[in-house]
PDB file of N, CA and C in Angstrom:
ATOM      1  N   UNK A   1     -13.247 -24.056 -11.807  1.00  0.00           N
ATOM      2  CA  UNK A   1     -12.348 -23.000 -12.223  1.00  0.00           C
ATOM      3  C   UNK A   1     -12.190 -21.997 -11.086  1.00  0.00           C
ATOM      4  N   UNK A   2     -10.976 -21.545 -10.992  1.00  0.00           N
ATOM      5  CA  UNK A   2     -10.559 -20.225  -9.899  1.00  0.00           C
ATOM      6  C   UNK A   2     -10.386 -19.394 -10.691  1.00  0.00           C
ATOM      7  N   UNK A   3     -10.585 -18.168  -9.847  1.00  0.00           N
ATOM      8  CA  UNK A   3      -9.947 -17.223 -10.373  1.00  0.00           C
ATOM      9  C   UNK A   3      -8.779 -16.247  -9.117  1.00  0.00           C
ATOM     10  N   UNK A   4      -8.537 -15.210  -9.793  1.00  0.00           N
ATOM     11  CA  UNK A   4      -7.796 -14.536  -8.509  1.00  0.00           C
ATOM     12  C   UNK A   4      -7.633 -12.830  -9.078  1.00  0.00           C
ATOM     13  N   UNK A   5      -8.638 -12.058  -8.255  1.00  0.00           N
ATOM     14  CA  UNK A   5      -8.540 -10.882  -8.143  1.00  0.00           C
ATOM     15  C   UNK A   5      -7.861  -9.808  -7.273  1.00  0.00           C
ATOM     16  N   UNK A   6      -7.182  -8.820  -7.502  1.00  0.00           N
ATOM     17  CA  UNK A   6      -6.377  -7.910  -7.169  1.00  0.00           C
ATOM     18  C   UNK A   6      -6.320  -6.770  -7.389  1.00  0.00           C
ATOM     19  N   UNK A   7      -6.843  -5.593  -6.129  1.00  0.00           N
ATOM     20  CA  UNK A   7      -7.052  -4.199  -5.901  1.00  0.00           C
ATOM     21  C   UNK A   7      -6.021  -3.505  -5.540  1.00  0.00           C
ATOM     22  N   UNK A   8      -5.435  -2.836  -6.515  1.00  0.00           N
ATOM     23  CA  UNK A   8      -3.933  -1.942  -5.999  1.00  0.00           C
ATOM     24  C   UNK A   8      -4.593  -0.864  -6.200  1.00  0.00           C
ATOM     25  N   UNK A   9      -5.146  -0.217  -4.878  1.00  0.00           N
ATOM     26  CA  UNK A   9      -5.340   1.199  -4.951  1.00  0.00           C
ATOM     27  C   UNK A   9      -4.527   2.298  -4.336  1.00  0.00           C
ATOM     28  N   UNK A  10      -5.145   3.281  -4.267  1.00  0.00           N
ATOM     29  CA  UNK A  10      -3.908   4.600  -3.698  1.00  0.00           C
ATOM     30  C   UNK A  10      -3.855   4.090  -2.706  1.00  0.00           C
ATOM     31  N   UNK A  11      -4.529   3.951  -1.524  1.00  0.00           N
ATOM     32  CA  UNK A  11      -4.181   4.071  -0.082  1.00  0.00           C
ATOM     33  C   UNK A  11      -4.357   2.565   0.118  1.00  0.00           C
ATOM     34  N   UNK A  12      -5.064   1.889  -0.179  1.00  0.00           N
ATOM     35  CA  UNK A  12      -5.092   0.153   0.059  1.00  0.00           C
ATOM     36  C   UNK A  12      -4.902  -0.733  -1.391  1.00  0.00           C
ATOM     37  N   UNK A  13      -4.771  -2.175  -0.285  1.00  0.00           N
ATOM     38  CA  UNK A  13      -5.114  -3.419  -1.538  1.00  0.00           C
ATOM     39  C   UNK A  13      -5.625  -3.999  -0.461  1.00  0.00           C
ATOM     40  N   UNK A  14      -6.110  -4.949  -1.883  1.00  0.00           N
ATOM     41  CA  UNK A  14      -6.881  -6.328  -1.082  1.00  0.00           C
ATOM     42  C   UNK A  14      -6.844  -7.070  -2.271  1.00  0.00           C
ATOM     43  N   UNK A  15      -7.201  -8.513  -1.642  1.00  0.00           N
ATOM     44  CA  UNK A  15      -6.600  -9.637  -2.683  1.00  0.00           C
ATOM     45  C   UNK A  15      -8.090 -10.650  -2.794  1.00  0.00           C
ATOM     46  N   UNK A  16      -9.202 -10.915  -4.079  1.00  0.00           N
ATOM     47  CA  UNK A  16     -10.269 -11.744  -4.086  1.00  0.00           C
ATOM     48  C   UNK A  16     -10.036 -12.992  -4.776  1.00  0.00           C
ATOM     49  N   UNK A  17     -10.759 -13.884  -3.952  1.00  0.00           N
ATOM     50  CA  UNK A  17     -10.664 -15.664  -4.975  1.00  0.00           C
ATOM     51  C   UNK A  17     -11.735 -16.122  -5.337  1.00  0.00           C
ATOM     52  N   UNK A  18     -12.132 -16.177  -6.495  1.00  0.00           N
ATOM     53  CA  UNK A  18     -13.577 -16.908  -6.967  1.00  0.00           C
ATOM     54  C   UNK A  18     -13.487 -18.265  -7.233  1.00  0.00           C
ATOM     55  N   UNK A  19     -14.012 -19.715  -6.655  1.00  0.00           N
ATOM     56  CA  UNK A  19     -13.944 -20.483  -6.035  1.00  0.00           C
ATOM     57  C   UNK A  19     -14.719 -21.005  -6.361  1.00  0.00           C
ATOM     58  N   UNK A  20     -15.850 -22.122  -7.071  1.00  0.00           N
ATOM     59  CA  UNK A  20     -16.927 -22.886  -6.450  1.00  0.00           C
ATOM     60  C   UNK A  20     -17.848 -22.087  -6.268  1.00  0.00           C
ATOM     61  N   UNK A  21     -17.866 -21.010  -7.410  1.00  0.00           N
ATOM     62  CA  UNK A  21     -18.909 -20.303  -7.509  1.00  0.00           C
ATOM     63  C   UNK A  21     -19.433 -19.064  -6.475  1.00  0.00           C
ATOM     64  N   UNK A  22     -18.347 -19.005  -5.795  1.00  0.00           N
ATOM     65  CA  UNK A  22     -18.481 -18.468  -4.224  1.00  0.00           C
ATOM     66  C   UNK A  22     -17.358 -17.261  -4.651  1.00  0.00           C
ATOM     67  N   UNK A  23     -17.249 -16.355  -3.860  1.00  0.00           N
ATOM     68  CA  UNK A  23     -15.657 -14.773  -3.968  1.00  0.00           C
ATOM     69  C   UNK A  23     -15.682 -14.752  -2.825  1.00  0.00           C
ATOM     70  N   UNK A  24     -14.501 -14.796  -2.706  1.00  0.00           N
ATOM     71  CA  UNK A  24     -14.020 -14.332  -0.881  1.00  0.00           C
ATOM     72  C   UNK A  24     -12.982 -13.507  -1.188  1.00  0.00           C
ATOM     73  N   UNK A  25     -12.688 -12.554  -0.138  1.00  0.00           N
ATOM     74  CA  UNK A  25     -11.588 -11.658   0.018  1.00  0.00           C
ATOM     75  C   UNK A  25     -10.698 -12.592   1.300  1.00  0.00           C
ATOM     76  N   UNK A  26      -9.358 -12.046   0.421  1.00  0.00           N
ATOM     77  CA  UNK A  26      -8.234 -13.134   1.622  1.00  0.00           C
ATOM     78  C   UNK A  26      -7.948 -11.564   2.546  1.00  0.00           C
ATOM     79  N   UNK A  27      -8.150 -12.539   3.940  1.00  0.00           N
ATOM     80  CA  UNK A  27      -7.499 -11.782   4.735  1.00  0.00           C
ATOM     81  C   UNK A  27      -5.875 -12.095   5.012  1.00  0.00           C
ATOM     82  N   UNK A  28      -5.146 -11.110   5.440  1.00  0.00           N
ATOM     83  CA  UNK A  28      -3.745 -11.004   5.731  1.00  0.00           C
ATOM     84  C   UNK A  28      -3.536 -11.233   6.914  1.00  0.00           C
ATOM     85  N   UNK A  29      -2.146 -11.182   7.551  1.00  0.00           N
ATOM     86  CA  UNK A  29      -1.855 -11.764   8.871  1.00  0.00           C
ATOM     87  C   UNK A  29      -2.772 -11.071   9.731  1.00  0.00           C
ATOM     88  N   UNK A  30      -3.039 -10.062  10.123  1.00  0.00           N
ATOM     89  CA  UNK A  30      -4.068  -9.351  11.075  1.00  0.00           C
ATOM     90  C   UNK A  30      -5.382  -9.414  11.060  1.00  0.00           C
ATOM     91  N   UNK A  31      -6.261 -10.645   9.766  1.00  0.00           N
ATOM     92  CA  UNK A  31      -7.198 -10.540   9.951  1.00  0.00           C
ATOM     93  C   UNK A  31      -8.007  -9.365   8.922  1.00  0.00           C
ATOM     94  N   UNK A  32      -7.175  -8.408   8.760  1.00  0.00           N
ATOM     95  CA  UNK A  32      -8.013  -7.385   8.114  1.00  0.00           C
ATOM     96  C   UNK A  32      -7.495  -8.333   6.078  1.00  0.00           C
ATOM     97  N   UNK A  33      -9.077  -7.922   5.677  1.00  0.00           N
ATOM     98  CA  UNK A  33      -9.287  -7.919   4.411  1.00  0.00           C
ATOM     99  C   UNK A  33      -9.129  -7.019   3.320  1.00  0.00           C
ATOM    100  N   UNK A  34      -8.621  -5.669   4.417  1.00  0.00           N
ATOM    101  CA  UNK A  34      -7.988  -4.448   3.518  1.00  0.00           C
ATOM    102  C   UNK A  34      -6.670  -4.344   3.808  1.00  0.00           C
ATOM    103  N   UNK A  35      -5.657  -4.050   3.311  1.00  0.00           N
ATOM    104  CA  UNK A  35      -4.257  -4.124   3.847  1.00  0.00           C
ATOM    105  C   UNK A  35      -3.706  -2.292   2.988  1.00  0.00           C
ATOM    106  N   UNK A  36      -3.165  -1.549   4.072  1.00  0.00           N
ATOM    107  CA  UNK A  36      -2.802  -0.242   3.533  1.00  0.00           C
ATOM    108  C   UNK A  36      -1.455  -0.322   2.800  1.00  0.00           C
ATOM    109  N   UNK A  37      -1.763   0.497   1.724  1.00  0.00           N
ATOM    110  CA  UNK A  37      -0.751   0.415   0.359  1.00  0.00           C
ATOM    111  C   UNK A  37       0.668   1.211   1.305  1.00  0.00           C
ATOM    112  N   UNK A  38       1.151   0.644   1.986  1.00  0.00           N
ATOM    113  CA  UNK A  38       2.677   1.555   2.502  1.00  0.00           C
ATOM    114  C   UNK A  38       3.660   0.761   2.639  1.00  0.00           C
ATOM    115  N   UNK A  39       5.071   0.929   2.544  1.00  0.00           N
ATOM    116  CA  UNK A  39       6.076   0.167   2.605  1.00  0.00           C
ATOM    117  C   UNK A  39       7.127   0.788   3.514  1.00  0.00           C
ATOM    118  N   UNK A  40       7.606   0.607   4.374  1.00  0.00           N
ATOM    119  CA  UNK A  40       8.608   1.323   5.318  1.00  0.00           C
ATOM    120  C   UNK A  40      10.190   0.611   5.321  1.00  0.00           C
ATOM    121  N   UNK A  41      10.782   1.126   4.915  1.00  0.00           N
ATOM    122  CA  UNK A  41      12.470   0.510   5.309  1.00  0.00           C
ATOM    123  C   UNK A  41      13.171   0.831   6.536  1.00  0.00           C
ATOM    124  N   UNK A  42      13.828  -0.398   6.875  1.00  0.00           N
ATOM    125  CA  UNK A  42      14.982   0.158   8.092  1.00  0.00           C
ATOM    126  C   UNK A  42      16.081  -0.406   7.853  1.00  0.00           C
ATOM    127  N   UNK A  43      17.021  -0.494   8.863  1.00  0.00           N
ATOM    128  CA  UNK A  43      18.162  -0.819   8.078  1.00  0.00           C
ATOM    129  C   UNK A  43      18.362  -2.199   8.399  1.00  0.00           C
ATOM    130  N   UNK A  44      17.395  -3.244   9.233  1.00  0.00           N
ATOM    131  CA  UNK A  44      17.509  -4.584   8.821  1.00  0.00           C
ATOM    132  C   UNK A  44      15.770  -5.001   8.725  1.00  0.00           C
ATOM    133  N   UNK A  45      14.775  -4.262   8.622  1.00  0.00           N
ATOM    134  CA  UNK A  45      13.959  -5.043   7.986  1.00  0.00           C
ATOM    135  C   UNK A  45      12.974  -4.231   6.480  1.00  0.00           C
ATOM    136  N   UNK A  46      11.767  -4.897   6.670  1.00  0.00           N
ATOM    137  CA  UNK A  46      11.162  -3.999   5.556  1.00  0.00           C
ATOM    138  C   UNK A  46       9.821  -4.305   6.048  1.00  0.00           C
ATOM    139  N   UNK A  47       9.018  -3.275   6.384  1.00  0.00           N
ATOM    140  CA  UNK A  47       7.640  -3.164   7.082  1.00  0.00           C
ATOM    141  C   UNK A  47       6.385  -2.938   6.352  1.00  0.00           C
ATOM    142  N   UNK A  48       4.999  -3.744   6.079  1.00  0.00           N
ATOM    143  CA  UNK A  48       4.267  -3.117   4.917  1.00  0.00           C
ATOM    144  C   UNK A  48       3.337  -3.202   6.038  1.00  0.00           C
ATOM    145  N   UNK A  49       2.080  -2.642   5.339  1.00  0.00           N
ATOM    146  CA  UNK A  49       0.789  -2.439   5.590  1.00  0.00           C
ATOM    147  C   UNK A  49       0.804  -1.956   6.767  1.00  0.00           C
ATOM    148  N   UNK A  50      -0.632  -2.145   7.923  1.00  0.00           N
ATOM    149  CA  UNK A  50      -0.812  -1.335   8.715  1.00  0.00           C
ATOM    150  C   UNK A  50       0.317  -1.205   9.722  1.00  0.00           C
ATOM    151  N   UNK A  51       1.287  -2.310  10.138  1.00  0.00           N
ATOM    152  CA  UNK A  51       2.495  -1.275  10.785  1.00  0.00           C
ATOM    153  C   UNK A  51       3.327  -0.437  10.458  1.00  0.00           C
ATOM    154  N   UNK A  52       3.413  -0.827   8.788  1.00  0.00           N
ATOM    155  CA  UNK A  52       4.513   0.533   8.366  1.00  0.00           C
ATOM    156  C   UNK A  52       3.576   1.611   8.310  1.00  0.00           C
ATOM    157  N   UNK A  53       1.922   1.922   8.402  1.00  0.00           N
ATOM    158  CA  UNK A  53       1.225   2.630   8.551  1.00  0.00           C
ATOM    159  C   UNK A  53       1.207   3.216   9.691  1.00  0.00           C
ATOM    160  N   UNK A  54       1.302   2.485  10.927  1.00  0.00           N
ATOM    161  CA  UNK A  54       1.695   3.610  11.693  1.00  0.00           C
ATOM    162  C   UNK A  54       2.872   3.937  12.330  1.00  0.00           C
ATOM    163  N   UNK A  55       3.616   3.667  11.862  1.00  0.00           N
ATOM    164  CA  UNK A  55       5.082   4.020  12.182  1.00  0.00           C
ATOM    165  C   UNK A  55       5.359   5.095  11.365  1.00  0.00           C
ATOM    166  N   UNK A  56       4.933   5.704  10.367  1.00  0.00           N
ATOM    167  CA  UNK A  56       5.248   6.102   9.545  1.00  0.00           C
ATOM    168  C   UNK A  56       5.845   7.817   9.666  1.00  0.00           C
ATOM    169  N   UNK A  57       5.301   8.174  11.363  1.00  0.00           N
ATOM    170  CA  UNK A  57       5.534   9.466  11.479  1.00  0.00           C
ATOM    171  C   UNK A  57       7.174   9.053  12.027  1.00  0.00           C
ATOM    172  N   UNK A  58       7.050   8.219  13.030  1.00  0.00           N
ATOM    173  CA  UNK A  58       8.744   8.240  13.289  1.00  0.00           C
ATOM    174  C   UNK A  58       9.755   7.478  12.358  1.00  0.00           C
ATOM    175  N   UNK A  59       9.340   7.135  10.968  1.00  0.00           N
ATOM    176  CA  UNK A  59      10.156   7.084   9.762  1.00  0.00           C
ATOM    177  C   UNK A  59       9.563   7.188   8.472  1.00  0.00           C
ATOM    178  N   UNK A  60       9.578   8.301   8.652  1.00  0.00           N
ATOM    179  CA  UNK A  60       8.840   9.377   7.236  1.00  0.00           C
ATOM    180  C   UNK A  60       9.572   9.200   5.811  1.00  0.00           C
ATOM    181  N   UNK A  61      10.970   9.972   6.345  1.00  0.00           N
ATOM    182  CA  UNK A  61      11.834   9.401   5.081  1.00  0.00           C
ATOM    183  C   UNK A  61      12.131   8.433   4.388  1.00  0.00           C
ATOM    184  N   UNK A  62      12.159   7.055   5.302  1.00  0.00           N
ATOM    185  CA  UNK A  62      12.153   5.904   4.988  1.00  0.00           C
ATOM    186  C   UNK A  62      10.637   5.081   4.792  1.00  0.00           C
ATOM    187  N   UNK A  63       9.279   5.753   4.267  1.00  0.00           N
ATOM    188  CA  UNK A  63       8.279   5.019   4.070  1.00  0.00           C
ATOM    189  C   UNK A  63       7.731   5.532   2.816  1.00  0.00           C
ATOM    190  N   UNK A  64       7.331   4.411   1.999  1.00  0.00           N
ATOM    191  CA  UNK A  64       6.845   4.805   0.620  1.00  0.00           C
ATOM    192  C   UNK A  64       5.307   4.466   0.923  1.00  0.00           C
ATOM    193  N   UNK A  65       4.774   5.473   0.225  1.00  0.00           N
ATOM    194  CA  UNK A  65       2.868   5.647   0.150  1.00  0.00           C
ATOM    195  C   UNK A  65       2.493   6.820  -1.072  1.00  0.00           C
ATOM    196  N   UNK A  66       1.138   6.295  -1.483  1.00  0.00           N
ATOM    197  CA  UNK A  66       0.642   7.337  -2.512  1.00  0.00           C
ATOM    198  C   UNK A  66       1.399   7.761  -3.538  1.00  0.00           C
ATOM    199  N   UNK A  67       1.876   6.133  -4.114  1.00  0.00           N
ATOM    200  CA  UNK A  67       2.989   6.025  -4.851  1.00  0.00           C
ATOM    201  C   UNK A  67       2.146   6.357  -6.008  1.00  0.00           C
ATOM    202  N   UNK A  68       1.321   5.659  -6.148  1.00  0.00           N
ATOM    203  CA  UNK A  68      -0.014   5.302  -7.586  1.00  0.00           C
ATOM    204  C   UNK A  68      -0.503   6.839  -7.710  1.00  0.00           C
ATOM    205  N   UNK A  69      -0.801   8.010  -6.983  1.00  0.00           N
ATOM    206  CA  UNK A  69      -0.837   9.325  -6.955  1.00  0.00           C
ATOM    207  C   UNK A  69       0.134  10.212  -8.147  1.00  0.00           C
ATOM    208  N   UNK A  70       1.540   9.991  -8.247  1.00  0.00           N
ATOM    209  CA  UNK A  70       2.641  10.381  -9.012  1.00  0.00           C
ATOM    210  C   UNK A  70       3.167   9.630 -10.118  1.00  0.00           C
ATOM    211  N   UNK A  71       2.286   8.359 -10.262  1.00  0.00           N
ATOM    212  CA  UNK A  71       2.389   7.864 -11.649  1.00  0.00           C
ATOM    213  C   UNK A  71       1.951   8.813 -12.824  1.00  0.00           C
ATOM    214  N   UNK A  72       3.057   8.854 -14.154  1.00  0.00           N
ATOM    215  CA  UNK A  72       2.556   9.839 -15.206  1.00  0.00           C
ATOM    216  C   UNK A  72       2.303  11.262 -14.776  1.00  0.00           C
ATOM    217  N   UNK A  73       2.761  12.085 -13.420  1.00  0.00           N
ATOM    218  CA  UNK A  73       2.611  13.285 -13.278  1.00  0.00           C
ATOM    219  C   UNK A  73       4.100  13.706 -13.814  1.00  0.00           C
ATOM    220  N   UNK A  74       4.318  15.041 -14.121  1.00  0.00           N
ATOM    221  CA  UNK A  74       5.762  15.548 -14.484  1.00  0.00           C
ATOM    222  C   UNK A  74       6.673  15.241 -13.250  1.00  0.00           C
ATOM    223  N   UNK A  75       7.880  15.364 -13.802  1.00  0.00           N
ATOM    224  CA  UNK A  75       8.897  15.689 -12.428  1.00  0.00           C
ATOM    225  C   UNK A  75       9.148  16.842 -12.217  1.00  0.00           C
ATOM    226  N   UNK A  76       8.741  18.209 -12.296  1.00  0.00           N
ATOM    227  CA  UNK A  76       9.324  18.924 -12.499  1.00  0.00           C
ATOM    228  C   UNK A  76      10.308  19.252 -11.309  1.00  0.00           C
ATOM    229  N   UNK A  77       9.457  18.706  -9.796  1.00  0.00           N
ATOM    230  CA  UNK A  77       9.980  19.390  -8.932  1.00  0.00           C
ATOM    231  C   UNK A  77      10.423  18.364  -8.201  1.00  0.00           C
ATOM    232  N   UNK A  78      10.034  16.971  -8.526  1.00  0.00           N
ATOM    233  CA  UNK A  78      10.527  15.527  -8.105  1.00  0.00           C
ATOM    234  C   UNK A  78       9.395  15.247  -7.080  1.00  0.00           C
ATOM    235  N   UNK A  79       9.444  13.394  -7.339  1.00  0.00           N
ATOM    236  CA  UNK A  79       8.002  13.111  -6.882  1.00  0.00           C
ATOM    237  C   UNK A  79       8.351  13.171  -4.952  1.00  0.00           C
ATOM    238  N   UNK A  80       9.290  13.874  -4.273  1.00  0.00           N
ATOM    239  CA  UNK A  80       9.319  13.191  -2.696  1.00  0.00           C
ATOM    240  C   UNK A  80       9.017  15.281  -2.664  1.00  0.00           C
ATOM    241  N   UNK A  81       9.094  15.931  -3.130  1.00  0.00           N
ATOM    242  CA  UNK A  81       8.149  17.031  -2.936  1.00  0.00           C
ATOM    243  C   UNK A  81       7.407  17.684  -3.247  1.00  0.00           C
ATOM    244  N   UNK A  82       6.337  17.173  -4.116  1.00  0.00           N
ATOM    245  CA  UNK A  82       5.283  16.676  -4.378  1.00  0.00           C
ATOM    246  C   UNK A  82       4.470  15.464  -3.343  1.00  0.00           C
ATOM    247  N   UNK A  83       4.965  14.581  -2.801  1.00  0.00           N
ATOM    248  CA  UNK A  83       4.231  13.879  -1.883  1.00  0.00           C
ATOM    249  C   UNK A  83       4.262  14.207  -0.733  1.00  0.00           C
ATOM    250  N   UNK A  84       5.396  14.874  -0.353  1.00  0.00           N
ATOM    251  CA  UNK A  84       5.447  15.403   1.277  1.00  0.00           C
ATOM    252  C   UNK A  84       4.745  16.821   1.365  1.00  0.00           C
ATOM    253  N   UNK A  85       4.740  17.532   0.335  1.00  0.00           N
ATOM    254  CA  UNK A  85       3.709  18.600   0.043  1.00  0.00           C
ATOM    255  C   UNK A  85       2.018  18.609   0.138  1.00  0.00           C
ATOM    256  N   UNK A  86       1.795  17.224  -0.085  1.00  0.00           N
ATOM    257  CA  UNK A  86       0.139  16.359   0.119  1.00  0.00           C
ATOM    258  C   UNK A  86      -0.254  15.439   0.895  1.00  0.00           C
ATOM    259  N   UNK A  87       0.912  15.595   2.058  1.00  0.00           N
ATOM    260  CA  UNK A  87       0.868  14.743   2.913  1.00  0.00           C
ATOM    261  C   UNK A  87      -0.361  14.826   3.990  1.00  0.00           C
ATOM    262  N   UNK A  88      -1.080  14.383   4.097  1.00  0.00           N
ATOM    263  CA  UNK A  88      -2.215  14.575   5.055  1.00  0.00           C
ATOM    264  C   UNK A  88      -1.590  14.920   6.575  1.00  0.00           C
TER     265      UNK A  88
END
C-alpha cells in the first residue's frame, strides 16, 4: 500500500510518499525537499517556488504569497493591503 502526503503551509510545501513501509519526502526540480509557497506571473510565463521567491522584489505586484495568512480574515480593507502591509 502507498500513500501520499501533502504540506501546504504559509511560507512552504512539501510533498511525502509512504512506500514499503519506508516515507520519503519528494524532492522538486532543484533538489530541495521544501519548495516556497509563491507564485509569480508575467506576461508569458508563470514562476513558482524558489525563483518566483526571489524575483519577487522586481515583480511584487505580479507575485502571490502568504495567501493561507488571509484565508477567513475580513475584507474590510482588501486582502493586497493587508499583505503588502506584513510584508517582511
Amino acid at each position: 500500500m502507498a500513500a501520499i502526503g501533502v504540506h501546504l503551509g504559509c511560507t512552504s510545501a512539501c510533498v511525502a510518499v509512504y512506500k514499503d513501509g519506508r516515507a520519503g519526502v519528494v524532492a522538486n526540480d532543484a533538489g530541495d525537499r521544501v519548495t516556497p509557497a509563491v507564485v509569480a506571473y508575467s506576461a508569458n510565463e508563470e514562476i513558482v517556488g524558489l525563483a518566483a521567491k526571489q524575483n519577487r522584489i522586481r515583480n511584487i505586484s505580479n507575485t502571490v504569497m502568504k495567501v493561507k495568512q488571509i484565508l477567513g480574515r475580513s475584507q474590510k480593507c482588501g486582502p493586497w493591503t493587508w499583505l503588502l502591509s506584513n510584508y517582511p
